[in-house]
Protein backbone atom coordinates (compact mmCIF):
# COMPACT_ATOMS: atom_id res chain seq x y z
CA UNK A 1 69.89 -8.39 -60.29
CA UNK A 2 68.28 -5.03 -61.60
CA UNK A 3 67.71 -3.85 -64.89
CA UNK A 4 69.59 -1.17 -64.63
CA UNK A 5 73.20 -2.87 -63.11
CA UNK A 6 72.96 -5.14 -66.33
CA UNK A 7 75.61 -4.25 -68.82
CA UNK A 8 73.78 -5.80 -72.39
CA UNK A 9 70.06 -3.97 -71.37
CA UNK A 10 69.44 -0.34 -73.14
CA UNK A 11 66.47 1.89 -72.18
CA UNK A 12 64.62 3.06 -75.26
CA UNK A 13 65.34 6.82 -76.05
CA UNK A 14 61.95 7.68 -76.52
CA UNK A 15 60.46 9.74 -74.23
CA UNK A 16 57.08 8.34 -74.67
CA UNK A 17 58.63 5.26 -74.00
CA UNK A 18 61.66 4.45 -71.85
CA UNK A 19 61.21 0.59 -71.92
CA UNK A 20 64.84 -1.56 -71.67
CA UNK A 21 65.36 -3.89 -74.03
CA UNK A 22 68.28 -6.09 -73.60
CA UNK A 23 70.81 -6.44 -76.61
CA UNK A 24 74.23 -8.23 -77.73
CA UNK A 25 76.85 -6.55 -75.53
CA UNK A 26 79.17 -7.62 -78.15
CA UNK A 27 80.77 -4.21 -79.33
CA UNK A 28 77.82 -3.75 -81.62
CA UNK A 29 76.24 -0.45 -80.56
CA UNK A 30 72.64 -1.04 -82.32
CA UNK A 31 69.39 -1.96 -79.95
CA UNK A 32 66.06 -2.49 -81.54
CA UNK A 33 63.22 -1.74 -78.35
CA UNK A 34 61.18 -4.42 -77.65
CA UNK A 35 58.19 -1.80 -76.39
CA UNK A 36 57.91 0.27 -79.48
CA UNK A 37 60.28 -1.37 -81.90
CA UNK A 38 62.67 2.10 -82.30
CA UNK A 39 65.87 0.83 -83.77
CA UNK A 40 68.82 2.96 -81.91
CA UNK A 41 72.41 3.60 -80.94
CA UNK A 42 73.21 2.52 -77.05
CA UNK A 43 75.76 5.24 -76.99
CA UNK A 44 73.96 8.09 -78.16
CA UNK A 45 70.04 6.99 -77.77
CA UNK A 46 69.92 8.13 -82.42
CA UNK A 47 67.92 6.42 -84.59
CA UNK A 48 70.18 3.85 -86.28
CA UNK A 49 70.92 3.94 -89.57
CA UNK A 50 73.75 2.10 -91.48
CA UNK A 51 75.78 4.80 -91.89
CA UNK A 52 75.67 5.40 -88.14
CA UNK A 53 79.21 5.94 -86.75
CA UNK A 54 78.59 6.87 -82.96
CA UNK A 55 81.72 6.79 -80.60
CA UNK A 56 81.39 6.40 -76.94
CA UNK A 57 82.09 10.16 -75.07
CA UNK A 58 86.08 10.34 -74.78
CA UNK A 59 86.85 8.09 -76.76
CA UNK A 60 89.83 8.59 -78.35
CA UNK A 61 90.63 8.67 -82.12
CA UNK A 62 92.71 5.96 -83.36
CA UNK A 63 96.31 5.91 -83.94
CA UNK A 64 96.67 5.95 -88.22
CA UNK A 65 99.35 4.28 -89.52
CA UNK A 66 100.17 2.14 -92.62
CA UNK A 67 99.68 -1.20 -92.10
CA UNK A 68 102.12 -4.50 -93.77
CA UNK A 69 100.94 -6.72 -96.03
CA UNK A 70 99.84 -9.50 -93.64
CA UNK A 71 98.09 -7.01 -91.21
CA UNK A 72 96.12 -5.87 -94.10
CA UNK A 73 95.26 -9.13 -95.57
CA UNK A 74 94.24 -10.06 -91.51
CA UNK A 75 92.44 -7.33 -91.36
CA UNK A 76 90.43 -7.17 -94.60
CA UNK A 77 89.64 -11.03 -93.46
CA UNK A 78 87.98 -10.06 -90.41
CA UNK A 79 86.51 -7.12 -91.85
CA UNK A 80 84.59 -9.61 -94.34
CA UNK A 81 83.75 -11.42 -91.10
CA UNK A 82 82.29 -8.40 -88.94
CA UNK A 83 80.15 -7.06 -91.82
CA UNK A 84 78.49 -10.62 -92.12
CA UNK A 85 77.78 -10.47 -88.72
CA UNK A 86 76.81 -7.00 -88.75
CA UNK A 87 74.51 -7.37 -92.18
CA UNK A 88 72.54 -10.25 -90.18
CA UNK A 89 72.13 -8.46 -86.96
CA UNK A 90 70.93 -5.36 -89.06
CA UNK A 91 68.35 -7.97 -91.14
CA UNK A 92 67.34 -9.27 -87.33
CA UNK A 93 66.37 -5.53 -86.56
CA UNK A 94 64.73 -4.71 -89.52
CA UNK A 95 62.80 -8.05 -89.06
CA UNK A 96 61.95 -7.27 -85.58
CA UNK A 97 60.72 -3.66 -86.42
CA UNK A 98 58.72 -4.97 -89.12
CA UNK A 99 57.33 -7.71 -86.77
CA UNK A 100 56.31 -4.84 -84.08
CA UNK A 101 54.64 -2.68 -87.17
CA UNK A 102 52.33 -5.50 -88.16
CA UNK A 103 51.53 -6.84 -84.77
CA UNK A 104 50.52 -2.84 -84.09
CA UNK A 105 48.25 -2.84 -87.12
CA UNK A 106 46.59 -5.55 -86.17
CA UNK A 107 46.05 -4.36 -82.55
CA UNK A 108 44.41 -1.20 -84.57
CA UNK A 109 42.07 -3.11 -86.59
């Protein structure tokens, strides 16, 4: 199967670059290249940041409304949940970039 057809691979937004790099299809919209080690958005092809709030083109706001008791106490659980997840998948990247910096340094030397 080709690169392209694959649904969790990303193509680096650089222009000097373009590698894919394949990443957790998971709902999780950060990709850190495996070329060049750019950490970016697969919607938008930004540079990721934590504050980063991309939304896919057409997507469509969501509905507000005030939730009961239980929904919030649900939803503050898996809240708690997600930004585990998300705080280790942002400490993978950071590790990875780092990783990429230092191997380039040494290829410099």
């Amino acid at each position: 199967r080709s690169l392209a057809a694959r649904r969790d691979v990303a193509w680096c937004p650089r222009t000097w670059c373009g590698q894919p790099s394949v990443y957790e299809d998971d709902g999780f919209l950060m990709c850190v290249c495996a070329a060049c080690g750019f950490c970016f958005c697969v919607e938008c092809g930004a540079l990721w940041s934590h504050a980063h709030a991309c939304q896919p083109l057409g997507a469509k706001a969501p509905e507000i409304h005030a939730p009961d008791a239980r929904e919030s106490e649900e939803s503050e659980a898996a809240s708690s949940r997600d930004d585990g997840a998300r705080q280790r998948r942002e400490a993978n990247a950071r590790a990875a970039a780092l990783t990429v910096v230092a191997l380039h340094a040494m290829e410099i030397k």
